[in-house]
C-alpha atoms as a PDB file:
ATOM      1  CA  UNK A   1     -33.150  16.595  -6.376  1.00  0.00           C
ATOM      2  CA  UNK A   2     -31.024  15.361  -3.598  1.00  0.00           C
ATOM      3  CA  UNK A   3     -28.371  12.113  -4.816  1.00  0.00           C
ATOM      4  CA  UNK A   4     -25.809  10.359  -2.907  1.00  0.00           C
ATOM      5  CA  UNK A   5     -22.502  10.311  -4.781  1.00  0.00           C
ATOM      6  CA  UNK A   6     -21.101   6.979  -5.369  1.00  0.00           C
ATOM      7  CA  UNK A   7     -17.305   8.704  -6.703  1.00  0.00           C
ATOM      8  CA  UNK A   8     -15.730  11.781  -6.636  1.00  0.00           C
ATOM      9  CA  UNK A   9     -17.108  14.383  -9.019  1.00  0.00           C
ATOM     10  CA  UNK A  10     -14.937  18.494  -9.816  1.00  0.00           C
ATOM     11  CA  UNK A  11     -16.825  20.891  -8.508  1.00  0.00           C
ATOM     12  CA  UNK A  12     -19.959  18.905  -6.725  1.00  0.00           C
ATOM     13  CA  UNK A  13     -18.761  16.679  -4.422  1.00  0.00           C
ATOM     14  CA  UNK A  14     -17.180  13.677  -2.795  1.00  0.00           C
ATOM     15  CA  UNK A  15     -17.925  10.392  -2.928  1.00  0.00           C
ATOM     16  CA  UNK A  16     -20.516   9.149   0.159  1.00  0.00           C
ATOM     17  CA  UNK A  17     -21.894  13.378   0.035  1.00  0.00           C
ATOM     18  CA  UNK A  18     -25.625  13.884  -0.317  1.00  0.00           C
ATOM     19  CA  UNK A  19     -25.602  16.854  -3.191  1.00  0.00           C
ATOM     20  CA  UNK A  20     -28.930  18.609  -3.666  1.00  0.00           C
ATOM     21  CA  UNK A  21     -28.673  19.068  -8.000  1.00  0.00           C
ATOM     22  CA  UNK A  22     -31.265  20.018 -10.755  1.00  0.00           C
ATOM     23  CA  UNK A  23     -33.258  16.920 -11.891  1.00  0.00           C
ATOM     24  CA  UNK A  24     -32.005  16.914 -15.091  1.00  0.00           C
ATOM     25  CA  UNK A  25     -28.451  16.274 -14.432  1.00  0.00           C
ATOM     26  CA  UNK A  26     -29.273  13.973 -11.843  1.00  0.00           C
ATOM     27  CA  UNK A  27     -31.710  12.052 -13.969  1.00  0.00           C
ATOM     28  CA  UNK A  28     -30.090  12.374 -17.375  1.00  0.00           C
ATOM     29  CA  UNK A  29     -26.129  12.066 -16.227  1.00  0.00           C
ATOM     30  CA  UNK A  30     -25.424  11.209 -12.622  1.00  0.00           C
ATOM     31  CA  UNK A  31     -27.865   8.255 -11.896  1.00  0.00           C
ATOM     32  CA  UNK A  32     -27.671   6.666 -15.779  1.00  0.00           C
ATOM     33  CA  UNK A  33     -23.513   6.526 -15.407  1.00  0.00           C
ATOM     34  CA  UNK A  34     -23.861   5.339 -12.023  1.00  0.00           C
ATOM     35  CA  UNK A  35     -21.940   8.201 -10.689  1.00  0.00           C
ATOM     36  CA  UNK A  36     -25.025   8.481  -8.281  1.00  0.00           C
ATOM     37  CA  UNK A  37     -27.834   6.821  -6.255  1.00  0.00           C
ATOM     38  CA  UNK A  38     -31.335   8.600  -5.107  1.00  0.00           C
ATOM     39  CA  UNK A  39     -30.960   9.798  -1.755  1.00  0.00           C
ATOM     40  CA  UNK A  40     -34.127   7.673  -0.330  1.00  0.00           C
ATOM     41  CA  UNK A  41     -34.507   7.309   3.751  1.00  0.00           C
ATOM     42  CA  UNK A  42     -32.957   3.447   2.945  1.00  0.00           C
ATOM     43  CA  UNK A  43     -30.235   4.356   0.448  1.00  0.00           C
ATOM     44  CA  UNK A  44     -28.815   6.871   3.216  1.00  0.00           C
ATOM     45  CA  UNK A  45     -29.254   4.047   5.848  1.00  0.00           C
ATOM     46  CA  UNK A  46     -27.244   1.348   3.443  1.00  0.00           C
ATOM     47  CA  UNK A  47     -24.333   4.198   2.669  1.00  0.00           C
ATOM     48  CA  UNK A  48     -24.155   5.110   6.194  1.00  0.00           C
ATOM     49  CA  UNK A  49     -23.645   1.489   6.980  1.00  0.00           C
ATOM     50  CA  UNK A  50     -20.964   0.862   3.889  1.00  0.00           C
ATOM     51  CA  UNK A  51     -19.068   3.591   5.648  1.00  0.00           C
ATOM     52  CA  UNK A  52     -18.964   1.967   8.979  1.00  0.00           C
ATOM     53  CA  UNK A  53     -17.745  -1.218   7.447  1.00  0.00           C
ATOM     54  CA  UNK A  54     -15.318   0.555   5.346  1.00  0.00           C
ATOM     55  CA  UNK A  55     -13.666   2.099   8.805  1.00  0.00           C
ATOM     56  CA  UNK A  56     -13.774  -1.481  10.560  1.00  0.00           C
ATOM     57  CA  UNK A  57     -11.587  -2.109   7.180  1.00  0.00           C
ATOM     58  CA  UNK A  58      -9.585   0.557   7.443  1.00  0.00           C
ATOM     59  CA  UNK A  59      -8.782  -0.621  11.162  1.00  0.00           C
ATOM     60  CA  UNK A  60      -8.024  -3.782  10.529  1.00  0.00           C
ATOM     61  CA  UNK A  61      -5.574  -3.306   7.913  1.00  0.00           C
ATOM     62  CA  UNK A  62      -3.748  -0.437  10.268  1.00  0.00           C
ATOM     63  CA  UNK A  63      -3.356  -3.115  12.622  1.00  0.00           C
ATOM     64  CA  UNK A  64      -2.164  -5.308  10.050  1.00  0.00           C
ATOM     65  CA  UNK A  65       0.091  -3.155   8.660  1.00  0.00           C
ATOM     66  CA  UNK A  66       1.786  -2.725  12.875  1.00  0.00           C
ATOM     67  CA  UNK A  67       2.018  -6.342  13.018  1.00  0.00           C
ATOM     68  CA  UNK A  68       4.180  -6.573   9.865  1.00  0.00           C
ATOM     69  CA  UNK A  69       6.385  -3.810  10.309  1.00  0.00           C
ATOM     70  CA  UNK A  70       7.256  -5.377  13.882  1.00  0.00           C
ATOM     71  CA  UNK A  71       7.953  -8.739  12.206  1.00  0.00           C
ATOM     72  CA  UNK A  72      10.063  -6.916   9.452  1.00  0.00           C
ATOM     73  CA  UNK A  73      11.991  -4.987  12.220  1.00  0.00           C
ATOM     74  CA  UNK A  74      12.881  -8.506  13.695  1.00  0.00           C
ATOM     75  CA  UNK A  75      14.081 -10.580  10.071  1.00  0.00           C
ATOM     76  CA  UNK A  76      17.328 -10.075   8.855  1.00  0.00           C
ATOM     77  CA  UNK A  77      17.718 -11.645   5.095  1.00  0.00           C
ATOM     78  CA  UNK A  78      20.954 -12.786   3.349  1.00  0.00           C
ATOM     79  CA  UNK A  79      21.725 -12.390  -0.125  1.00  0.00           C
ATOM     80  CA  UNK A  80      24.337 -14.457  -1.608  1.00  0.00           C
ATOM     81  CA  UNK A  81      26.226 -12.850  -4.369  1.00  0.00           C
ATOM     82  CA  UNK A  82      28.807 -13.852  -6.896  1.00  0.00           C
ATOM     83  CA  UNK A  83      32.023 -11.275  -5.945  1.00  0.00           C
ATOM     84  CA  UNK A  84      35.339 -10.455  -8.192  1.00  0.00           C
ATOM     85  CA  UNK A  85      38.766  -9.384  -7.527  1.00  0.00           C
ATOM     86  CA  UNK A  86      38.881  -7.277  -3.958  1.00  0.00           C
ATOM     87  CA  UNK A  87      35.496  -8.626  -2.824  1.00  0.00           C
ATOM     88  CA  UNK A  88      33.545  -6.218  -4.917  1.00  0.00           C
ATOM     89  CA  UNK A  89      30.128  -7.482  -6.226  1.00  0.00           C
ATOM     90  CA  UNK A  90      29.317  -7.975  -9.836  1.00  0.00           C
ATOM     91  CA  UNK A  91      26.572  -5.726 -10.831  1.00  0.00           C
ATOM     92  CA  UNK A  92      24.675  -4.375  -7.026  1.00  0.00           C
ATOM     93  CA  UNK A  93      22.307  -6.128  -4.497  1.00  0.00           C
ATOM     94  CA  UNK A  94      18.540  -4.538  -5.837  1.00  0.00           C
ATOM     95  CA  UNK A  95      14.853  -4.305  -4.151  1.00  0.00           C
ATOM     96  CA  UNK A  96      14.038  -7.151  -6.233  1.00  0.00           C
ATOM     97  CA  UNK A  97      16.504  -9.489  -4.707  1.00  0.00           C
ATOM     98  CA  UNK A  98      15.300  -8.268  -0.766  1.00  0.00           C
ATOM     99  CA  UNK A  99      11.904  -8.673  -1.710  1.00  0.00           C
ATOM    100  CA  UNK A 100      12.388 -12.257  -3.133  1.00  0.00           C
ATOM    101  CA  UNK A 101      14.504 -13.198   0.056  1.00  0.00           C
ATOM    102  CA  UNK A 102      11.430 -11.945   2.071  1.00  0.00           C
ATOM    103  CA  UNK A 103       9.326 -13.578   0.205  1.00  0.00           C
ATOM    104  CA  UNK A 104      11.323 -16.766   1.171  1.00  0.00           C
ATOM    105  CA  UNK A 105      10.434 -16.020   4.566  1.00  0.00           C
ATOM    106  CA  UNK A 106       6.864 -15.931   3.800  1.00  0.00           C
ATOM    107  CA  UNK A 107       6.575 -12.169   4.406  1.00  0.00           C
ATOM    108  CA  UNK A 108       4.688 -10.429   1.437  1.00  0.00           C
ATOM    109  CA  UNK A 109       5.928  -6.917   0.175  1.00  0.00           C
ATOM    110  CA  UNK A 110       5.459  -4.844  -2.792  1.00  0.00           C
ATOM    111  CA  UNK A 111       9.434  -4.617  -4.160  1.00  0.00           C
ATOM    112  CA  UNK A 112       8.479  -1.166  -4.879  1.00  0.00           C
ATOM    113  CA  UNK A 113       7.674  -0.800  -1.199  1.00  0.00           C
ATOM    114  CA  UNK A 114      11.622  -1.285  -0.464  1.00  0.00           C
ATOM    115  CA  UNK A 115      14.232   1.509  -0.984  1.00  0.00           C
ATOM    116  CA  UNK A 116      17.997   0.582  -0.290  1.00  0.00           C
ATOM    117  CA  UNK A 117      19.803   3.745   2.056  1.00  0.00           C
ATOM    118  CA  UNK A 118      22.707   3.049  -0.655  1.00  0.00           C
ATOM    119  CA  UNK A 119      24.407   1.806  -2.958  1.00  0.00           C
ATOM    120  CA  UNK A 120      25.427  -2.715  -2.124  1.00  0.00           C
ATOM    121  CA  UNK A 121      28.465  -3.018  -4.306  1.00  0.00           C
ATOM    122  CA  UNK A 122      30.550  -4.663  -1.658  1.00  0.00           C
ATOM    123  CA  UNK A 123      30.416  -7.805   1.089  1.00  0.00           C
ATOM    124  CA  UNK A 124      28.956  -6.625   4.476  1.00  0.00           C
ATOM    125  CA  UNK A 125      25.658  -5.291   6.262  1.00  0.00           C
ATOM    126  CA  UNK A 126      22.995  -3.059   4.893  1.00  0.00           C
ATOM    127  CA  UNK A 127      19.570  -1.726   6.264  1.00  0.00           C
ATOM    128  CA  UNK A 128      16.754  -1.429   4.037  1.00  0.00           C
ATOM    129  CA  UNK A 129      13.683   0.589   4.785  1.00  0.00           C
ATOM    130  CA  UNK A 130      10.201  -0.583   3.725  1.00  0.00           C
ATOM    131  CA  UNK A 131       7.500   2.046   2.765  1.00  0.00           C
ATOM    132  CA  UNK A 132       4.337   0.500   4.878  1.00  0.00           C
ATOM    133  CA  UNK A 133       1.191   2.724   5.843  1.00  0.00           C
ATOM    134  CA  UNK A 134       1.980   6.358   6.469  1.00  0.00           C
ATOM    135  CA  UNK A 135       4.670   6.509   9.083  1.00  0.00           C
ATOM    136  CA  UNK A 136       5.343   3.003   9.809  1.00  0.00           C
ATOM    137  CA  UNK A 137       8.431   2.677   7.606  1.00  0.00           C
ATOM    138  CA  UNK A 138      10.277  -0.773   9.358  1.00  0.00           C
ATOM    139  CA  UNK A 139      14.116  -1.727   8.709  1.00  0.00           C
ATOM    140  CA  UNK A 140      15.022  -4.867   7.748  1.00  0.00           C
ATOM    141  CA  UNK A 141      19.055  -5.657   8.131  1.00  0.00           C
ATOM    142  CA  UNK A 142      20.516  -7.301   4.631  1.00  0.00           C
ATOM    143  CA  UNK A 143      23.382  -9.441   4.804  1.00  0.00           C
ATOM    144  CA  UNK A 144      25.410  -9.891   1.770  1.00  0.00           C
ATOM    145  CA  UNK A 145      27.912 -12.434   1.802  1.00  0.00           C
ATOM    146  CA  UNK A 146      29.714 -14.531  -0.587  1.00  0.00           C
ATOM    147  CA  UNK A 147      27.920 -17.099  -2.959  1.00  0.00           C
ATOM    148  CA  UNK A 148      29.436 -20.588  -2.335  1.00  0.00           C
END
């Protein structure tokens, strides 16, 4: 019986193969939990077309993901901060704060996307590096200065 996987199953396939299994297991398991479809001439044709649009997807958000990280390598952000004795910062500047000043800016990104290079426990200029697609990992310049 040949089936079109629909998900990822140990030791028979990927999702989008065409697996050639006994009929039981196909008819009794695979197709019931709807871990499977019956590879027909028009059920190939419709996957075969999901996986075109899927790549178009795929594409698009690549080129999405370009056009951020150039917009992100052009914003700098401030962070005001409330500072003690010597200029030293009360508690440190976090991901949280650089992705809400971003956010400000109308730019979008996960806080867990951004890692600090170190440690903000004083007044001056940091870079931050956000975590994008693969290797697009833009810096965005942090200014922390003194709260008024």
């Amino acid at each position: 019986m040949k089936l079109i996987l629909k998900e990822n199953i140990d030791k028979l396939g990927e999702a989008g193969e065409l697996v050639d299994v006994k009929p039981g297991f196909g008819r009794n398991y695979l197709i019931p939990q709807g871990k499977a479809v019956l590879a027909t001439p028009g059920a190939i044709r419709q996957f075969e077309h999901l996986k075109k649009e899927a790549a178009i997807r795929a594409e698009l958000t690549v080129e999405q993901a370009k056009e951020l990280a150039q917009q992100l390598e052009a914003t700098s952000v401030t962070i005001p901060v409330t500072v003690g004795e010597d200029e030293k910062i009360h508690g440190t500047v976090t991901n949280i704060q650089i992705a809400e000043a971003l956010e400000e800016r109308d730019i979008l990104v996960d806080r867990r996307k951004i890692s600090i290079d170190q440690d903000i426990k004083t007044l001056g200029e940091y870079t931050a590096t956000i975590d994008l697609l693969g290797d697009l990992n833009p810096k965005v310049k942090v200014w922390v200065v003194k709260e008024d």
